[in-house]
N, C-alpha and C. Protein backbone atom coordinates (compact mmCIF):
# COMPACT_ATOMS: atom_id res chain seq x y z
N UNK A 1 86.74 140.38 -190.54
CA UNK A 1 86.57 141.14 -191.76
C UNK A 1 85.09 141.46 -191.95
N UNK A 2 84.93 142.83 -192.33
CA UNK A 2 83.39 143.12 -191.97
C UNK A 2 83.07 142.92 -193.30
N UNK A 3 81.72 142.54 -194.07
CA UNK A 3 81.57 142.79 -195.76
C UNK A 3 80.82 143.72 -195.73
N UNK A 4 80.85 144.81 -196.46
CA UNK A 4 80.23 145.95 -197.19
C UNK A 4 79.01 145.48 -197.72
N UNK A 5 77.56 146.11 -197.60
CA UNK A 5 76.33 146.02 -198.52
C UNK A 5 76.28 146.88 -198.70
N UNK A 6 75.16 147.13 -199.88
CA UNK A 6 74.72 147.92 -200.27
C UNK A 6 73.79 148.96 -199.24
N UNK A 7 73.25 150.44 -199.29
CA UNK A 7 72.57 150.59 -198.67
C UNK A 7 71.18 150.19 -198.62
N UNK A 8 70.40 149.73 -200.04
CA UNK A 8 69.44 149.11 -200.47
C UNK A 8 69.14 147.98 -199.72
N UNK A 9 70.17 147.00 -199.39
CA UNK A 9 70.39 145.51 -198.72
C UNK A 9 70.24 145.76 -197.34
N UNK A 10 71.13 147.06 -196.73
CA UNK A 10 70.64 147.00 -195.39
C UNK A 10 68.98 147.67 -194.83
N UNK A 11 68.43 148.15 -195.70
CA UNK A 11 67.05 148.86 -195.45
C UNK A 11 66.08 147.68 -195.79
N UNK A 12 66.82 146.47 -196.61
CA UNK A 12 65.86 145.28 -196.57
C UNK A 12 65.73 144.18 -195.71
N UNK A 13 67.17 144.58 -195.41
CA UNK A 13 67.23 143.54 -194.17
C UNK A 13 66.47 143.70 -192.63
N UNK A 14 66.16 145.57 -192.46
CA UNK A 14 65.68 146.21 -191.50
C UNK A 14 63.90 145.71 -191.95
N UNK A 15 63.78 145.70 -192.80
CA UNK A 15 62.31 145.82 -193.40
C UNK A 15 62.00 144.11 -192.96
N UNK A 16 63.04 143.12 -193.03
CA UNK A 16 62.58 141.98 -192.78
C UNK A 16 62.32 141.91 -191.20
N UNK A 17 63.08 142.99 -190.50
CA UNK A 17 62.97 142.21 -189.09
C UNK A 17 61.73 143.55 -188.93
N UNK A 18 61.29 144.51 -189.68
CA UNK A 18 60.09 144.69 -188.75
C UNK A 18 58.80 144.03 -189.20
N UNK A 19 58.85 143.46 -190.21
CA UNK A 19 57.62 142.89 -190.95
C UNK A 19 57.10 141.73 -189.66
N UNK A 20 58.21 141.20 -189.39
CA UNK A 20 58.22 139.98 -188.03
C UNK A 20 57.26 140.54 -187.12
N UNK A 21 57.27 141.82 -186.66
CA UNK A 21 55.94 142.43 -185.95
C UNK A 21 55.21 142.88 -186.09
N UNK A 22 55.18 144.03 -187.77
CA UNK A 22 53.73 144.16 -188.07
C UNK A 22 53.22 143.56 -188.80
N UNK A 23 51.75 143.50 -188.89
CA UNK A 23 51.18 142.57 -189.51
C UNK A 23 49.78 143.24 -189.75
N UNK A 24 49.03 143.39 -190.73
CA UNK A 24 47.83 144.41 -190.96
C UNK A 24 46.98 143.46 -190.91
N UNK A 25 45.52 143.85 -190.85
CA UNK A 25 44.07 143.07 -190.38
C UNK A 25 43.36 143.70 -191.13
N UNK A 26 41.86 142.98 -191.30
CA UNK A 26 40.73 143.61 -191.88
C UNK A 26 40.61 144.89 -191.03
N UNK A 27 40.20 145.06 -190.15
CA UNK A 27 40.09 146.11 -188.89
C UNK A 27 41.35 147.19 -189.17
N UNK A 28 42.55 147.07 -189.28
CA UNK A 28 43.61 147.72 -189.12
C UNK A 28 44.60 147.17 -190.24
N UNK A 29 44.23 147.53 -191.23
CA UNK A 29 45.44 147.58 -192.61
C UNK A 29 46.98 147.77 -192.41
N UNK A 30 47.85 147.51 -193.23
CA UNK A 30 49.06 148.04 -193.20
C UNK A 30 49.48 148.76 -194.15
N UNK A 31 49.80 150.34 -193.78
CA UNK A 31 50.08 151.32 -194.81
C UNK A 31 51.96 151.00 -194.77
N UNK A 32 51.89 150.34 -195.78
CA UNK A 32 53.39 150.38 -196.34
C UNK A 32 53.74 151.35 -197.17
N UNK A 33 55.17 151.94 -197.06
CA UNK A 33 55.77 152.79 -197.61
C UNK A 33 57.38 152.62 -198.63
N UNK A 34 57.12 152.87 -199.81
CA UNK A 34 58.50 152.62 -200.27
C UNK A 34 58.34 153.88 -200.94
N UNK A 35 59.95 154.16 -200.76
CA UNK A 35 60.36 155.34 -201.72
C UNK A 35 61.63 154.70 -202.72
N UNK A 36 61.39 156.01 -203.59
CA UNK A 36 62.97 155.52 -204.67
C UNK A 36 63.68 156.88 -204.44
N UNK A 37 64.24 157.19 -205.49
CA UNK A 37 65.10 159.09 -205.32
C UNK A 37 63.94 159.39 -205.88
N UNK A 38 63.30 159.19 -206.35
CA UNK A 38 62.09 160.19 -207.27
C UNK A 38 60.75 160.51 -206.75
N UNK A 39 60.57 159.12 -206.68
CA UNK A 39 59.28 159.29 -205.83
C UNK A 39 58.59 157.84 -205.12
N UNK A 40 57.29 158.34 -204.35
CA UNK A 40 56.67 157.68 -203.07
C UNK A 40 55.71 156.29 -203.93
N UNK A 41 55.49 155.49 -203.25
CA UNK A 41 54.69 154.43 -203.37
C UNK A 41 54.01 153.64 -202.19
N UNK A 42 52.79 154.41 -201.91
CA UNK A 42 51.99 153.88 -200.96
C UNK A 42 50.69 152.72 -201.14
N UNK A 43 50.70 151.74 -200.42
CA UNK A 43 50.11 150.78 -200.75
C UNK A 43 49.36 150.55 -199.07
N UNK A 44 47.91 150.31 -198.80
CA UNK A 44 47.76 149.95 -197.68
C UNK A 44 46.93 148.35 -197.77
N UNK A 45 47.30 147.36 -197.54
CA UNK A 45 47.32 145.63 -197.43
C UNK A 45 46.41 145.41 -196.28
N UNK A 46 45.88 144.39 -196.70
CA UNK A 46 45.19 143.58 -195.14
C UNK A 46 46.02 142.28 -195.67
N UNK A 47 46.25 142.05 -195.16
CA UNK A 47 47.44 141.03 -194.92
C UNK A 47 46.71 139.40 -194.76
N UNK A 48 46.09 138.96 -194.03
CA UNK A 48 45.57 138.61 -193.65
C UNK A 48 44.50 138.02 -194.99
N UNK A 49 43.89 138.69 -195.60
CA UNK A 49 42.90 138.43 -196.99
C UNK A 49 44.22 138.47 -198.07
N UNK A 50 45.11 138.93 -198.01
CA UNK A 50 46.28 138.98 -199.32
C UNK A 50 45.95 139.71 -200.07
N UNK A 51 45.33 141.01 -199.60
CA UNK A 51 44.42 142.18 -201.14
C UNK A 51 45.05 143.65 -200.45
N UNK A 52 45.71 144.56 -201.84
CA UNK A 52 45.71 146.05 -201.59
C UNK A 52 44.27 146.48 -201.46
N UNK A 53 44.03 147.34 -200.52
CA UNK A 53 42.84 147.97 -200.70
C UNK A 53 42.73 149.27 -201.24
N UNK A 54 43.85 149.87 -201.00
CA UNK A 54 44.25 151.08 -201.09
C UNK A 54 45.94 151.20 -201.69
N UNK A 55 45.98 151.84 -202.68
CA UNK A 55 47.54 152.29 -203.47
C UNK A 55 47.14 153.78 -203.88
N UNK A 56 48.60 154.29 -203.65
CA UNK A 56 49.10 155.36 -204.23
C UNK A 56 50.33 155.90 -204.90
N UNK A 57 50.20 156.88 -206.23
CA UNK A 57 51.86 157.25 -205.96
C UNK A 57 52.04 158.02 -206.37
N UNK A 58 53.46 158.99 -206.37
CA UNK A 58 53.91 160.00 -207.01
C UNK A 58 53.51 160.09 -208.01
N UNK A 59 53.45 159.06 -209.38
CA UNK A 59 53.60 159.14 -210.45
C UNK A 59 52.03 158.96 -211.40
N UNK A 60 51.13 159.23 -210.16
CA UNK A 60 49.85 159.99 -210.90
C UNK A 60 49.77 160.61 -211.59
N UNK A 61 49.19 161.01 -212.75
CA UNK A 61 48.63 162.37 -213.66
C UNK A 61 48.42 163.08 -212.26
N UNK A 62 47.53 163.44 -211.67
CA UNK A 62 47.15 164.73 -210.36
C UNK A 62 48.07 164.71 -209.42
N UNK A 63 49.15 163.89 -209.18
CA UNK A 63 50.21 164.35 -208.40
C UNK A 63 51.16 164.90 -209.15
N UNK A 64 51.82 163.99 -210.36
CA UNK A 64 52.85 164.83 -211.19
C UNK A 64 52.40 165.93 -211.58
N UNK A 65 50.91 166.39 -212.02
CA UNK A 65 51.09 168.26 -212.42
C UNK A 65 50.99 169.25 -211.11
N UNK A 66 50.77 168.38 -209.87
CA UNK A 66 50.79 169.61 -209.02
C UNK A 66 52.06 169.83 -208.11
N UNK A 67 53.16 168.55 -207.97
CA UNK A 67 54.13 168.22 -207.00
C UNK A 67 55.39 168.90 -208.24
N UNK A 68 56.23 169.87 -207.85
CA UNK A 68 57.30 170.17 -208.35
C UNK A 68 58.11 169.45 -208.37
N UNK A 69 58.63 168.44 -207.10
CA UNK A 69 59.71 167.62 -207.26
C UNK A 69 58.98 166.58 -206.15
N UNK A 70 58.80 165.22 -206.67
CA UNK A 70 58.25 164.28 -206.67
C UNK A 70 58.58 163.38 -205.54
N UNK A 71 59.92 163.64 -204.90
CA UNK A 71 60.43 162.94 -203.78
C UNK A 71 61.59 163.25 -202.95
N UNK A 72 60.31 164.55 -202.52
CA UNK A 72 61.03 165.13 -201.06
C UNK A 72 59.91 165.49 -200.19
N UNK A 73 60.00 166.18 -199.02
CA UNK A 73 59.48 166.09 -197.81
C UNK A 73 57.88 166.66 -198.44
N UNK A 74 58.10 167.72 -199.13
CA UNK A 74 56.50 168.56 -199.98
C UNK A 74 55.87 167.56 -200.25
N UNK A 75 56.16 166.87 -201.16
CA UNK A 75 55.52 165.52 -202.12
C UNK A 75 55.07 164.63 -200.94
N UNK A 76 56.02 163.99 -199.38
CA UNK A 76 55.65 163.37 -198.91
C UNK A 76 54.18 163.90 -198.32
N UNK A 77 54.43 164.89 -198.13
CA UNK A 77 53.21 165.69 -197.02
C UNK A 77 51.91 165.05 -198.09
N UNK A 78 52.13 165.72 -199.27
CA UNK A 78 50.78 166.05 -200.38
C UNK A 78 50.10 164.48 -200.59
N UNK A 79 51.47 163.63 -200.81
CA UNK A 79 51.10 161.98 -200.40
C UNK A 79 50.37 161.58 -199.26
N UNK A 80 50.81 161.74 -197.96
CA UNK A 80 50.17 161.68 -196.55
C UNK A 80 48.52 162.29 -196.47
N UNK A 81 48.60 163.39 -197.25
CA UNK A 81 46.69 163.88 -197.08
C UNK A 81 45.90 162.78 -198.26
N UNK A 82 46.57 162.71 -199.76
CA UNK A 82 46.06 161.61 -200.49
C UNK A 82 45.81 160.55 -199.92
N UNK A 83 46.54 159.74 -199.41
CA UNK A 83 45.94 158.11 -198.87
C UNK A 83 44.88 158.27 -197.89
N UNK A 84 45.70 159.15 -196.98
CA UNK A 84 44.24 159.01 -195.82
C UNK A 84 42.85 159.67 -196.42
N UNK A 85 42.52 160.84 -197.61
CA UNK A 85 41.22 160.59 -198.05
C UNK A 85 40.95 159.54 -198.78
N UNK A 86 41.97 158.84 -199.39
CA UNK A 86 41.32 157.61 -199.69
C UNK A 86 40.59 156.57 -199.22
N UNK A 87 41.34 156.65 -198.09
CA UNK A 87 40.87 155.44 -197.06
C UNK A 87 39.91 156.06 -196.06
N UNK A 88 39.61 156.84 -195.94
CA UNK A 88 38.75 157.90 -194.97
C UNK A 88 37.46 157.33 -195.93
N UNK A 89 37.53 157.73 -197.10
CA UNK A 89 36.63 157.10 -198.13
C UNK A 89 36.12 155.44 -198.22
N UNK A 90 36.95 155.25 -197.76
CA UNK A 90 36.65 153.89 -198.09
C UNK A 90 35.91 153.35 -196.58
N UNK A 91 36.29 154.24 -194.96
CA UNK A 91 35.22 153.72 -194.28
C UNK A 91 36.92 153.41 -193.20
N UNK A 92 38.03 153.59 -193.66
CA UNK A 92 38.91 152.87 -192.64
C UNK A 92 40.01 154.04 -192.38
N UNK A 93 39.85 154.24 -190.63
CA UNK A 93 40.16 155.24 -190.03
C UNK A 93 41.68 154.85 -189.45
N UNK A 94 41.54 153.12 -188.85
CA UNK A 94 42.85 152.76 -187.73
C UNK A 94 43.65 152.20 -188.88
N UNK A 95 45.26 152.14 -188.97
CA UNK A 95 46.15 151.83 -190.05
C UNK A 95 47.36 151.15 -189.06
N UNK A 96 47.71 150.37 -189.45
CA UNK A 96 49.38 149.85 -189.15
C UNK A 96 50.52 150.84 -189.46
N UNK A 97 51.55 151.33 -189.12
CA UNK A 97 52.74 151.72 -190.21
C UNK A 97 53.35 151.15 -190.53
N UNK A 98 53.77 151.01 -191.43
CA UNK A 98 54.98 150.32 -192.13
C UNK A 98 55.99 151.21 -192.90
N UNK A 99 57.20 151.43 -191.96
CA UNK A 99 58.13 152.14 -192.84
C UNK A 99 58.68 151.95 -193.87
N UNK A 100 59.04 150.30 -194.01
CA UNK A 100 59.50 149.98 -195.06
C UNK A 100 60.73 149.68 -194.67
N UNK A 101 61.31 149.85 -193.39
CA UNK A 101 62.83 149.92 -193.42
C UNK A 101 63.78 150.99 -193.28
N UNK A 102 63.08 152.32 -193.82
CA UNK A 102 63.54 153.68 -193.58
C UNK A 102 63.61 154.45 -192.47
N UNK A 103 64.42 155.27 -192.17
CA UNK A 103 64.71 155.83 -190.29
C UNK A 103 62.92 156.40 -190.60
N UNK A 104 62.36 156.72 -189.77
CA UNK A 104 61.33 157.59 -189.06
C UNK A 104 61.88 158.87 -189.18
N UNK A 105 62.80 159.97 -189.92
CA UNK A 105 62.80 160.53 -190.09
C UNK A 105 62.29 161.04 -191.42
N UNK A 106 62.79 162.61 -191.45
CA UNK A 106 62.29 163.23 -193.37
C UNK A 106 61.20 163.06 -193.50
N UNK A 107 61.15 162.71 -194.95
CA UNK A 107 59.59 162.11 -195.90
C UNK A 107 59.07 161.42 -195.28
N UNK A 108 59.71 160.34 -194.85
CA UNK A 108 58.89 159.49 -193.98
C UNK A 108 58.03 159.75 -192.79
N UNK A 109 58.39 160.79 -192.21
CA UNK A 109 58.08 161.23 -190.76
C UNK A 109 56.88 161.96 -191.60
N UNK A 110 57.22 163.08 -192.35
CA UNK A 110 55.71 163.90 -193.15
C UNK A 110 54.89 163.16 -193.46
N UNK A 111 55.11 162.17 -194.62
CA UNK A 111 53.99 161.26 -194.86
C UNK A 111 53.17 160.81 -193.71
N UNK A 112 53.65 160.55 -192.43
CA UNK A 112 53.06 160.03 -191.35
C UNK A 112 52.60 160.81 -190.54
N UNK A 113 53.08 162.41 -190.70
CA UNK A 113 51.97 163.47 -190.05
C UNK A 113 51.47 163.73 -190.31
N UNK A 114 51.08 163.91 -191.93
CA UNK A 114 50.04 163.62 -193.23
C UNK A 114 49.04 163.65 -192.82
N UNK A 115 49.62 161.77 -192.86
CA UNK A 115 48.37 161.02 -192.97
C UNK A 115 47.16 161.59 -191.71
N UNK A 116 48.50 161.39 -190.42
CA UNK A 116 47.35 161.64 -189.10
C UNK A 116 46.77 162.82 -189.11
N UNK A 117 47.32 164.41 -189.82
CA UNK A 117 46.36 165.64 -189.69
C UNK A 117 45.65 165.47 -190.23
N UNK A 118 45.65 164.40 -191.64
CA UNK A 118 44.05 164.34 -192.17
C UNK A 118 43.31 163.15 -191.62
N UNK A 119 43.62 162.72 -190.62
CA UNK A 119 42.40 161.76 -189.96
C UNK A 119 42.79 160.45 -189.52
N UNK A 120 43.72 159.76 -189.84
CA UNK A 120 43.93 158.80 -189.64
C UNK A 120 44.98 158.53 -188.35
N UNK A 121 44.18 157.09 -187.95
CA UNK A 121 45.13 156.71 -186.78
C UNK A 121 45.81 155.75 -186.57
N UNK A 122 47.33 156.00 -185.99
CA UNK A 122 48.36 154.70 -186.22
C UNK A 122 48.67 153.85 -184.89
């Protein structure tokens, strides 16, 4: 008898077994990614010290007046150039990914070509 989860439960359960391999550094952060239906929440961690260095999200004043709809592939893109000038700013070029658990497709995939057309490397 198979039991039914939620889809929420199985994207956490995926998120536990990749966390097992990535792992972010002073040198090389981990840009984690969670989405909801609405919108993005980017956070990049050194893991290692236990400190965000870097957060972002949809639900900015300067993202909500310029993003029409807050969590789809547009929004991911406009997200993907935000973090990496953040962190471009801050002096840190090399990043971990962290999907979060989500296929590598969609938003996810934009956010991550984003990030790299504006500079950053995974």
């Amino acid at each position: 008898m198979r039991v039914y989860t939620s889809r929420n439960a199985e994207r956490q359960n995926r998120h536990v077994r990749l966390r097992r391999k990535v792992e972010g550094s002073t040198e090389r952060p981990r840009l984690h990614v969670f989405k909801s239906h609405k919108n993005f929440y980017i956070q990049v961690i050194d893991d290692l010290a236990g400190t965000t260095l870097v957060a972002a999200s949809s639900l900015e004043p300067e993202m909500k007046s310029s993003i029409k709809s807050r969590g789809n592939v547009e929004a991911a893109k406009k997200m993907g150039g935000v973090i990496a000038e953040r962190l471009l700013a801050k002096g840190i070029k090399q990043v971990v990914f962290d999907r979060g658990g989500y296929q590598y497709q969609g938003a996810v995939k934009a956010l991550a070509d984003a990030a790299r057309a504006a500079g950053l490397e995974f």
